[in-house]
Protein backbone atom coordinates (compact mmCIF):
# COMPACT_ATOMS: atom_id res chain seq x y z
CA UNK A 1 37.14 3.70 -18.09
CA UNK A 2 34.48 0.67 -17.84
CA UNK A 3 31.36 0.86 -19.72
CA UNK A 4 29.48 0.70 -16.84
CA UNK A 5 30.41 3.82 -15.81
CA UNK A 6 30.53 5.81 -19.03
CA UNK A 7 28.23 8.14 -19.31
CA UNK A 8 26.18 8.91 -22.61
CA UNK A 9 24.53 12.73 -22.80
CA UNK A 10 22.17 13.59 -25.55
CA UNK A 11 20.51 17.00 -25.36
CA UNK A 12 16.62 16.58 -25.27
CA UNK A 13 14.86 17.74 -28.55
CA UNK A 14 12.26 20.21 -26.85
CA UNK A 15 8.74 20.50 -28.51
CA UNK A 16 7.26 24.07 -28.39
CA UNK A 17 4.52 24.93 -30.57
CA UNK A 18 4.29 28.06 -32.08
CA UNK A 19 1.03 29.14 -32.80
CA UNK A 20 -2.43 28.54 -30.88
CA UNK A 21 -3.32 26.34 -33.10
CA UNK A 22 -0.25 23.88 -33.11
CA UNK A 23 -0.87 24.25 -28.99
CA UNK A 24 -4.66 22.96 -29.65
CA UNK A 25 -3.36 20.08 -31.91
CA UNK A 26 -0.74 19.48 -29.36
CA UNK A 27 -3.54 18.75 -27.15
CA UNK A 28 -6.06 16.62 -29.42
CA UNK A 29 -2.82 14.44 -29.91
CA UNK A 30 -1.90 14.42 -26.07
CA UNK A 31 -5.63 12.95 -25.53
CA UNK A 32 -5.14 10.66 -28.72
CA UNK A 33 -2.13 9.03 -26.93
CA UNK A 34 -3.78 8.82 -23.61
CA UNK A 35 -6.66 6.83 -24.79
CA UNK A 36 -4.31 4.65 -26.49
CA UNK A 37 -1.83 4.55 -23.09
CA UNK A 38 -5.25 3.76 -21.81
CA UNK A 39 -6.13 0.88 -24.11
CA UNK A 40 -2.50 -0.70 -23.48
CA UNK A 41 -2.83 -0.79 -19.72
CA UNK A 42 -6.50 -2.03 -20.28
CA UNK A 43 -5.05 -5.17 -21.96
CA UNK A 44 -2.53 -5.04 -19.73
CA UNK A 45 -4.57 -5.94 -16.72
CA UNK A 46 -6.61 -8.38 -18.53
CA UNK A 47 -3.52 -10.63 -19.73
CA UNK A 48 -2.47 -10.50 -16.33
CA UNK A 49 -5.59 -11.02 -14.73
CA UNK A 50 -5.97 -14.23 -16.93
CA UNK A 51 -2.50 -14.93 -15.77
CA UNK A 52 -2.91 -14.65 -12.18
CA UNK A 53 -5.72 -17.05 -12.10
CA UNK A 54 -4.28 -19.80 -13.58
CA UNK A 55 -1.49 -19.54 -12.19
CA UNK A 56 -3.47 -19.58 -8.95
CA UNK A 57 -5.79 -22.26 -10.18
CA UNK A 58 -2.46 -24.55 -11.02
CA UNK A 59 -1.22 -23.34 -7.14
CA UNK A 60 -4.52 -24.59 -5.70
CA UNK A 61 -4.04 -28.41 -5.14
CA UNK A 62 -0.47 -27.45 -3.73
CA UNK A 63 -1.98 -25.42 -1.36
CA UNK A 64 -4.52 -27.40 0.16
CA UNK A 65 -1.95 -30.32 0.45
CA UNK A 66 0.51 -28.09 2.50
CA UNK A 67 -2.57 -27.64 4.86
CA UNK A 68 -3.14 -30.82 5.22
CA UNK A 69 0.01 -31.74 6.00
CA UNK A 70 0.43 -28.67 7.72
CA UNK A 71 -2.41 -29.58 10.35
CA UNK A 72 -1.97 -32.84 10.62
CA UNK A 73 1.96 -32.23 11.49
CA UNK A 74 0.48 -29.94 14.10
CA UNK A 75 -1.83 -31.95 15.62
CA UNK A 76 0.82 -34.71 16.05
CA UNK A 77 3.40 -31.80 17.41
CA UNK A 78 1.13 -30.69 19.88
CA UNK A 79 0.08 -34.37 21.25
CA UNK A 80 3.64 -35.18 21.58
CA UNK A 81 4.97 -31.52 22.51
CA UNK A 82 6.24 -32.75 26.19
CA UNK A 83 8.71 -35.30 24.67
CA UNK A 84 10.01 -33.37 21.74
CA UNK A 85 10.09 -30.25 23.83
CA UNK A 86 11.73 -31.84 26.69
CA UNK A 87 9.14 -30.92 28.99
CA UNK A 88 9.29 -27.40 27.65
CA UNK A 89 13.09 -26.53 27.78
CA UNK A 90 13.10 -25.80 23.95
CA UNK A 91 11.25 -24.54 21.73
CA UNK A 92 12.94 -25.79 18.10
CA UNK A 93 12.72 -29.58 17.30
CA UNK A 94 15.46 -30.52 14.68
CA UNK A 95 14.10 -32.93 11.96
CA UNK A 96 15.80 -34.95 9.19
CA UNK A 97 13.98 -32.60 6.65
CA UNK A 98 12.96 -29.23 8.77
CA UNK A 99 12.22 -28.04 12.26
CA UNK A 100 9.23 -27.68 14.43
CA UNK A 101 8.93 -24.28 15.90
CA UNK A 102 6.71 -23.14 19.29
CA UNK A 103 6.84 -19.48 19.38
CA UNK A 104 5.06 -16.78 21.66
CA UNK A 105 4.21 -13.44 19.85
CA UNK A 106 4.23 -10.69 22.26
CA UNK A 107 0.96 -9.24 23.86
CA UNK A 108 -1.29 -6.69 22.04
CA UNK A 109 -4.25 -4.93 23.26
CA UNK A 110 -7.69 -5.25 21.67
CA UNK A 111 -10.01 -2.28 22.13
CA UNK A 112 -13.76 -2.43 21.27
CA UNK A 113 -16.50 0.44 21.79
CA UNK A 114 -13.47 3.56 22.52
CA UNK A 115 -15.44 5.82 24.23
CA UNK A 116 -16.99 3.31 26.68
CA UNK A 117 -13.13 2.13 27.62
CA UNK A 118 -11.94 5.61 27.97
CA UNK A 119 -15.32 6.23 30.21
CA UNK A 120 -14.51 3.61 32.35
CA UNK A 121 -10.80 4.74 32.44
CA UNK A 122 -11.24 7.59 33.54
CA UNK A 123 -14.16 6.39 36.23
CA UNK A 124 -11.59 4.36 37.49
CA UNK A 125 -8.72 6.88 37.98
CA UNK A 126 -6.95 5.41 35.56
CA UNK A 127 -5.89 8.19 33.21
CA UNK A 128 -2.31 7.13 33.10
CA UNK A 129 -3.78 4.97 30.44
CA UNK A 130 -5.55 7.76 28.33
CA UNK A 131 -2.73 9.48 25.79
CA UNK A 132 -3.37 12.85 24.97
CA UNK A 133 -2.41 14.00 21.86
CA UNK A 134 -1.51 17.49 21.52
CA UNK A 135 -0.50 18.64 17.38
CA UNK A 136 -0.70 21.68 15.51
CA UNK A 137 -3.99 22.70 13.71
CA UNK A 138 -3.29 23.07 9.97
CA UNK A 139 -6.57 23.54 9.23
CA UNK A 140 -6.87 26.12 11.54
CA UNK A 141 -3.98 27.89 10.45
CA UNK A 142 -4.82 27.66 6.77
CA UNK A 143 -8.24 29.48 7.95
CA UNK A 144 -6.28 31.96 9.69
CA UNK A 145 -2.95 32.87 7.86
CA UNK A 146 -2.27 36.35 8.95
CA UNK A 147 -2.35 35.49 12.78
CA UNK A 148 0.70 33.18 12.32
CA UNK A 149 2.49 34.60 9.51
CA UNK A 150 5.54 35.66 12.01
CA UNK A 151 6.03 32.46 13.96
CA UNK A 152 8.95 31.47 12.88
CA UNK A 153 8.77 27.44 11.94
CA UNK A 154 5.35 27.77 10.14
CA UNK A 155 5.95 28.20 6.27
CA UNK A 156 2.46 28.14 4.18
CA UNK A 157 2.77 26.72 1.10
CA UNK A 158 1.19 27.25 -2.31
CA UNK A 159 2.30 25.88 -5.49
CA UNK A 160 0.62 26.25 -9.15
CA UNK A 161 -0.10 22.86 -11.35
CA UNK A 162 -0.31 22.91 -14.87
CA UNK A 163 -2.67 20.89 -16.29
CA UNK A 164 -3.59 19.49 -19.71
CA UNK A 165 -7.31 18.06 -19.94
CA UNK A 166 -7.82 17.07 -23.17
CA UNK A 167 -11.69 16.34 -24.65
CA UNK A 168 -12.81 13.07 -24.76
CA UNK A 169 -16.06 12.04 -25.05
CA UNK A 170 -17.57 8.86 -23.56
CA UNK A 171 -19.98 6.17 -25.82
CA UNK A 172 -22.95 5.76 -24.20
CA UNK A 173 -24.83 2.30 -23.49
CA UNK A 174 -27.91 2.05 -25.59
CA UNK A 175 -30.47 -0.35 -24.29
CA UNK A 176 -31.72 -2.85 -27.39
């Protein structure tokens, strides 16, 4: 048998307290190590905060070179897009060191002010354009549980969290 697929099995060493007050210290120490989990990420995100922008500060030049280049590649492209396109028969223009590519993304719609397009729509006869949406009403059914509790499909459920809030008090900002 390899080792990578040997298996190793420990049994977990389960904590149960025993008393109310080992559950109370349980929690104290549960709110302890949250605050500390808490600190961690904290300097966490600053590290790679710091990271991030120098990284991107060291990226910058780079960046504003490729769009130089970038544009004035396209400018040139596009004044001589007849010849290296021959007269429009391809798209792709093989370099020594990349290709040139004219591509067409397909059409999309743009709506602005709904309700004045759907107005007009329908002024026009046009509702072969309006979708109508129809969808159960969960809401309505959550109101209303005993009307549909024999429709077979519709399940309501309810499930029970349990939750551990330890205390924790906050420092407050004192003005000088």
């Amino acid at each position: 048998m390899s080792s990578r697929n040997a298996r190793i099995k420990t049994e977990a060493a389960p904590y149960v307290p025993k008393n109310r007050q080992e559950v109370d210290e349980a929690i104290a120490e549960i709110g302890r190590l949250q605050r500390e989990r808490e600190t961690i990420q904290t300097a966490m995100n600053d590290r790679l905060s710091a990271a991030r922008s120098e990284f991107e500060d060291q990226a910058k030049p780079a960046a504003e070179a490729i769009k130089t280049l970038s544009h004035g590649v396209q400018v040139w492209a596009e004044a001589n897009r007849a010849e290296l396109t021959k007269d429009g028969r391809t798209k792709t223009v093989r370099l020594g060191n990349g290709e040139l590519r004219w591509r067409t993304r397909p059409p999309s719609v743009g709506i602005r002010a709904m309700t004045a397009v759907l107005k007009a729509l329908r002024e026009l006869g046009l509702d072969r354009f309006i979708r109508t949406k129809e969808e159960v009403d969960k809401e309505a059914i959550l109101a209303d549980q005993a009307a549909v509790e024999h429709v077979k499909g519709i399940t309501i459920n309810q499930g029970e969290d349990f939750v551990i809030v330890p205390f924790a008090t906050e420092l407050e900002e004192v003005a000088p």
